[in-house]
Protein backbone atom coordinates (compact mmCIF):
# COMPACT_ATOMS: atom_id res chain seq x y z
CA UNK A 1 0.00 0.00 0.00
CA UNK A 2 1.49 3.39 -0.86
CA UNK A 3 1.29 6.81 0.67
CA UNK A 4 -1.27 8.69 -0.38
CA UNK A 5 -0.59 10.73 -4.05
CA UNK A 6 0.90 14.19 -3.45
CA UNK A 7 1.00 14.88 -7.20
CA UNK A 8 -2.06 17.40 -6.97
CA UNK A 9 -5.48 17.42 -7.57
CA UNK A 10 -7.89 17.56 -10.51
CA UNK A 11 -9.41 20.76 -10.59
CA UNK A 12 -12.28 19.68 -12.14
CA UNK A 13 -13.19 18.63 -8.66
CA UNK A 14 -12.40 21.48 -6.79
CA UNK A 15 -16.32 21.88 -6.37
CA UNK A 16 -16.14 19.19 -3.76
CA UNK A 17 -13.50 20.75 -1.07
CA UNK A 18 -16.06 23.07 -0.72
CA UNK A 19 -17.95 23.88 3.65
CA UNK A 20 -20.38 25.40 4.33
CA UNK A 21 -21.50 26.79 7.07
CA UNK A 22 -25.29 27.41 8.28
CA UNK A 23 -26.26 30.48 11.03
CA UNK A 24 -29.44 30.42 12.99
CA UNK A 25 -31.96 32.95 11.81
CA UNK A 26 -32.00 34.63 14.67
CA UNK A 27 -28.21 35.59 14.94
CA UNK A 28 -26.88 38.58 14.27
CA UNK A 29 -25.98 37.85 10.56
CA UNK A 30 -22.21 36.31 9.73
CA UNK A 31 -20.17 37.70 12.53
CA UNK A 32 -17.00 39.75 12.00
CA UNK A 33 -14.52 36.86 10.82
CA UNK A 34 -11.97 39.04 12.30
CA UNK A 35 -13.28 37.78 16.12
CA UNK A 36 -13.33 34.33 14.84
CA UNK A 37 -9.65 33.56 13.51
CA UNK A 38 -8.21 35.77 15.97
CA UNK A 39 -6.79 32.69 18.44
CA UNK A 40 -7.17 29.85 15.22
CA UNK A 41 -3.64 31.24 14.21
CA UNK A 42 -5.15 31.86 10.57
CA UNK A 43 -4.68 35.05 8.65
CA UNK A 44 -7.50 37.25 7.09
CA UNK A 45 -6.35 38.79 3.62
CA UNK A 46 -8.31 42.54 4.10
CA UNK A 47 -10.38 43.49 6.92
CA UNK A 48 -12.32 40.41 7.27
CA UNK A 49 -15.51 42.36 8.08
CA UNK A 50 -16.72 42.35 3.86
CA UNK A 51 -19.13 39.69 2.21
CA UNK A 52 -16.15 38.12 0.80
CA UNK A 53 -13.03 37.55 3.29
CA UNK A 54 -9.70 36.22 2.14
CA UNK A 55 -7.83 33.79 4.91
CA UNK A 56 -4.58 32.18 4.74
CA UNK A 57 -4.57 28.40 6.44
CA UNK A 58 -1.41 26.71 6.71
CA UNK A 59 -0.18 28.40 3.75
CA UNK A 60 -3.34 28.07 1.33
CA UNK A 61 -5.49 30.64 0.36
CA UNK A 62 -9.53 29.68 1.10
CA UNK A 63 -12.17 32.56 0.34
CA UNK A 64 -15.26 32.80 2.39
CA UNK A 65 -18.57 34.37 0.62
CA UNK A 66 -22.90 34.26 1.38
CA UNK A 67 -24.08 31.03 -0.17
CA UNK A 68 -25.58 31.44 -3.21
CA UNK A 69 -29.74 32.37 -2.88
CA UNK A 70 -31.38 29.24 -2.77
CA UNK A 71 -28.36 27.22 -1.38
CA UNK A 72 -29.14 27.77 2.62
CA UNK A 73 -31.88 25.73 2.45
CA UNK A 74 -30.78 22.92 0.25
CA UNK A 75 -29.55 20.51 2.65
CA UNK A 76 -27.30 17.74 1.92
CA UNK A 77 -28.69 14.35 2.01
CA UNK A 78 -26.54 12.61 4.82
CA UNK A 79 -26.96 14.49 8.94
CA UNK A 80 -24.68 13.65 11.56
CA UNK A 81 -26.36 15.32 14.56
CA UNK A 82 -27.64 17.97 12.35
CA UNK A 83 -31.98 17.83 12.45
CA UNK A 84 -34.11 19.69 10.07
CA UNK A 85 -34.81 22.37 12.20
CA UNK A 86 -31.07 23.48 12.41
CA UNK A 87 -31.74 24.30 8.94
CA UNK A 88 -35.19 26.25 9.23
CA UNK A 89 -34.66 30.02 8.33
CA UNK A 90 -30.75 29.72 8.11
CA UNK A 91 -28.62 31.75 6.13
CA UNK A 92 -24.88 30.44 4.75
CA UNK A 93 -21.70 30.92 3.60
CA UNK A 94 -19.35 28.56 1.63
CA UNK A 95 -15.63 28.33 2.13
CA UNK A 96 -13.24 27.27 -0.45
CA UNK A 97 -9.96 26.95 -1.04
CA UNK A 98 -8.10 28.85 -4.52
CA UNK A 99 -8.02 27.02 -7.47
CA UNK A 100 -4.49 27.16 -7.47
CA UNK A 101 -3.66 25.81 -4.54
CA UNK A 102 -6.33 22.58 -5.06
CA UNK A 103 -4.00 22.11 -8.36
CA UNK A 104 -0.85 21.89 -6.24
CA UNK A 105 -1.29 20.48 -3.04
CA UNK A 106 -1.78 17.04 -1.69
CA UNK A 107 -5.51 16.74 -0.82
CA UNK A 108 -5.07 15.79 2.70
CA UNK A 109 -3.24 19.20 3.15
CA UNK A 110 -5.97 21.11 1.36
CA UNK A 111 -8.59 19.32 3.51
CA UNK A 112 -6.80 19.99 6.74
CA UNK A 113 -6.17 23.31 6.39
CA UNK A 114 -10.08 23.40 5.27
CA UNK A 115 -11.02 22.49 8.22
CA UNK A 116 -9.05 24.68 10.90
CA UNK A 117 -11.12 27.31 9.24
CA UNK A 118 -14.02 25.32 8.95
CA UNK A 119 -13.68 25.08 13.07
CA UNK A 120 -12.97 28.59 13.24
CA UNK A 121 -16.57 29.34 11.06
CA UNK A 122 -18.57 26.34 13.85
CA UNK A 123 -17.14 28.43 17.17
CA UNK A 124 -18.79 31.51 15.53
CA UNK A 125 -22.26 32.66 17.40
CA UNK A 126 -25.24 31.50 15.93
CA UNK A 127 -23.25 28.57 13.61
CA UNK A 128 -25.49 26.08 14.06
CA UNK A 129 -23.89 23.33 11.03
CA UNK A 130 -21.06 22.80 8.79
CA UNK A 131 -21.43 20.82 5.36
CA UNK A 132 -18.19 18.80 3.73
CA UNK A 133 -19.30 18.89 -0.43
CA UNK A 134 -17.16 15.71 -1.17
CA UNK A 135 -19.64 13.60 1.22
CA UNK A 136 -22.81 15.07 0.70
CA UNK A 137 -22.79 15.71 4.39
CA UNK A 138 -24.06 17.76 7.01
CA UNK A 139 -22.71 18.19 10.37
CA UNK A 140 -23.99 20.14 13.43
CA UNK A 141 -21.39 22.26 14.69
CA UNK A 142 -20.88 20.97 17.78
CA UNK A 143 -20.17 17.41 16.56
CA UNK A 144 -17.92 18.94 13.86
CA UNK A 145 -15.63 20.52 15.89
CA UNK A 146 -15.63 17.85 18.23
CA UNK A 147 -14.78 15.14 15.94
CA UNK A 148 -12.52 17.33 13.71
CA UNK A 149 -10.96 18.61 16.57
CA UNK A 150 -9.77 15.35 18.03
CA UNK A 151 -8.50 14.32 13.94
CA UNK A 152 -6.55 17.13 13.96
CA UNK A 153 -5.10 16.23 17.37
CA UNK A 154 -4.00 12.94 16.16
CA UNK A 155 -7.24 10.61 16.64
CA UNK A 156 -9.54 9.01 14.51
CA UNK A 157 -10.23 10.39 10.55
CA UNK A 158 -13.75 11.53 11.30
CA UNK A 159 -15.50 8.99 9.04
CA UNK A 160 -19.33 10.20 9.63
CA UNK A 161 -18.62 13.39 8.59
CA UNK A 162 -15.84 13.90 6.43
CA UNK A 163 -16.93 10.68 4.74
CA UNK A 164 -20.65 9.69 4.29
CA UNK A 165 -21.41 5.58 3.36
CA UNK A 166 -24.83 4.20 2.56
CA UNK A 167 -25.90 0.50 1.35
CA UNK A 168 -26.40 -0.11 -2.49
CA UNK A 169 -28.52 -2.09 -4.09
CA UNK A 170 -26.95 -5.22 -3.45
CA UNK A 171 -26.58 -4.68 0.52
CA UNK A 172 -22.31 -3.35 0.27
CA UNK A 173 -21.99 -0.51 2.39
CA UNK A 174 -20.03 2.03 0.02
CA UNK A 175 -18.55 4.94 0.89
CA UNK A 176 -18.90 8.26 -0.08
CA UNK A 177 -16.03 11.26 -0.53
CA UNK A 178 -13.00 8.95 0.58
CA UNK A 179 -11.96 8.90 -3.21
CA UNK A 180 -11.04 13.11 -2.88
CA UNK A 181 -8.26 11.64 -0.90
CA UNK A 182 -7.17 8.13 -1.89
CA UNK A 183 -8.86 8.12 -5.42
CA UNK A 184 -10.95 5.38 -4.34
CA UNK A 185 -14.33 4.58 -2.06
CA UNK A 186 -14.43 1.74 -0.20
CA UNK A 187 -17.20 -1.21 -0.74
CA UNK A 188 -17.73 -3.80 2.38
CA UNK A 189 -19.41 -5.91 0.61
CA UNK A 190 -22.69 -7.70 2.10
CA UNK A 191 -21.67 -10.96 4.31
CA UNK A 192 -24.21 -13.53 5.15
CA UNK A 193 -25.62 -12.69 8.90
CA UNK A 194 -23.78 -9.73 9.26
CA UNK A 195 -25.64 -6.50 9.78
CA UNK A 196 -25.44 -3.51 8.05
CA UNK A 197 -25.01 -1.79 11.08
CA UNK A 198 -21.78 -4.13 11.68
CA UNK A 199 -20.53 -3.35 7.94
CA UNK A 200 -20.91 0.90 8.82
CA UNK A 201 -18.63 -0.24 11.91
CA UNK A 202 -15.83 -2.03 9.77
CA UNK A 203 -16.10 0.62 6.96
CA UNK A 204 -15.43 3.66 9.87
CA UNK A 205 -12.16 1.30 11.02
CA UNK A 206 -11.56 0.88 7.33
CA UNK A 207 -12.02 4.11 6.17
CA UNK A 208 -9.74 5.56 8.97
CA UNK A 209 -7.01 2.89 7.90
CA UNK A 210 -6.80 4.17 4.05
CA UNK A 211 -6.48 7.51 5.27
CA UNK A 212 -3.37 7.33 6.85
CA UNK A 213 -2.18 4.24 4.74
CA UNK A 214 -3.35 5.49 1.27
CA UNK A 215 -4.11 3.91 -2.46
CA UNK A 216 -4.76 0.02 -2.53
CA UNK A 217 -3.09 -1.13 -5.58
CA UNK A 218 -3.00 -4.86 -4.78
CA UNK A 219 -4.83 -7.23 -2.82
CA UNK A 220 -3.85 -7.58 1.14
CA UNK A 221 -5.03 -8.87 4.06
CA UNK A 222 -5.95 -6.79 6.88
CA UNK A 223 -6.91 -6.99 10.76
CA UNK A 224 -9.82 -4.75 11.82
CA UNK A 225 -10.23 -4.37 15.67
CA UNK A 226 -13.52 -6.52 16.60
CA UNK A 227 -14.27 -7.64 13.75
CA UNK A 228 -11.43 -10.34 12.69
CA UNK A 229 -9.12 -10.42 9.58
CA UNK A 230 -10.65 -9.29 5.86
CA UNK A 231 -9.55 -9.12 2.12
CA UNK A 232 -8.82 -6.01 0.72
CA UNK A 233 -8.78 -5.67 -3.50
CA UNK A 234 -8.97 -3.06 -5.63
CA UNK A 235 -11.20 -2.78 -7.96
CA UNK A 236 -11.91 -0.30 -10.24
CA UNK A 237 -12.79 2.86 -8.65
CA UNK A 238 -13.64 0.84 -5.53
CA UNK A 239 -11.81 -1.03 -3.06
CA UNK A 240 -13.64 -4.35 -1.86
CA UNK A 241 -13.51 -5.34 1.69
CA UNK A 242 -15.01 -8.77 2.70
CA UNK A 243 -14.09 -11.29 5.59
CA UNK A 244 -10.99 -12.89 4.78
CA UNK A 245 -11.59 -17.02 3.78
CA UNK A 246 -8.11 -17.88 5.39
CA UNK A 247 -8.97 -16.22 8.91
């Protein structure tokens, strides 16, 4: 298994590295970004007070701007502790990073500089959710800077979140934004007796391993905590993970 690509990104999919953040109606529209970077050790480009702000994250540019009209109350389709009525009379802004820098970097560095501002846009008054494009995701912003938090400290990649997974047609649980990163998703594929809770279980674990291991290119054997020893094989655009025959 190789380290994950640092060659750059397509920016054809620059779309997809995309937050946003959602404010309760009843705040006092987007606070000054000024307050919120001030101890986030991120620097605003201007006065950070304007409808567009400018920030500098670990070296990449990101603009911040009011969501399109129409966009604050299209939700995305997966919630992680996010209920409807978070959404109910919100407003929103997106942040993105340049299209240079998506061309250039690594995506792991793009996405973890995305989200020290992202965590600087949940602490905000009234921010009430943040959204990850590349999953489809919504997260309220307590649990996203909880869980993002503790990533960026060294735990867990924050798999319900950052990541989204849902069964197909055929029972796999496949996952959803992982291939920004490694250029793949992951498929667990449907086992006899096991339960698709169990599979969302192994794919988190799983999901968390390719992160910090990278691109499959050949088939391996792996050992996921609680769950026992399992096949990995690329295929395709997928990776397929089933319970190993020679456990």
């Amino acid at each position: 298994m190789s380290d994950i690509a640092a060659s750059g990104i397509d920016t054809d999919r620059s779309g997809r590295f995309r937050f946003t953040a959602w404010f309760a109606p009843d705040s006092a529209g987007i606070p000054d970004m000024s307050e919120a970077v001030r101890d986030a050790d991120l620097v605003i480009v201007g006065d950070g007070a304007t409808a567009d702000i400018g920030l500098i994250a670990d070296g990449l540019d990101f603009a911040i701007s009011p969501a399109p009209v129409g966009d604050a109350g299209s939700v995305p389709a997966m919630r992680f502790d996010a209920p409807d009525h978070l959404f109910e009379g919100a407003s929103a802004v997106r942040l993105a990073p340049s299209l240079p820098d998506v061309g250039d970097e690594a995506p792991m560095a793009v996405i973890r500089a995305a989200c020290r501002v992202a965590l600087a846009l949940a602490a905000m008054p009234g921010c009430v959710a943040i959204g990850w494009a590349a999953a489809d995701s919504a997260m309220g912003s307590g649990y996203f800077g909880r869980t993002v938090r503790h990533w960026l400290a060294g735990g867990p990649f924050p798999a319900l979140g950052l990541t989204s997974m849902a069964l197909d047609e055929e029972g796999n649980m496949v996952s959803r934004g992982l291939n920004l990163i490694i250029g793949q998703e992951l498929r667990v594929l449907a086992a006899p007796g096991q339960a698709s809770a169990d599979r969302a279980r192994i794919a988190i674990r799983m999901i968390d391993h390719l992160v910090r291991h990278g691109t499959v290119h050949e088939a391996e054997v792996v050992e996921i905590e609680g769950y026992g020893t399992f096949a990995i094989e690329p295929a395709g655009d997928f990776i397929n993970l089933a319970p190993s025959p020679f456990a």
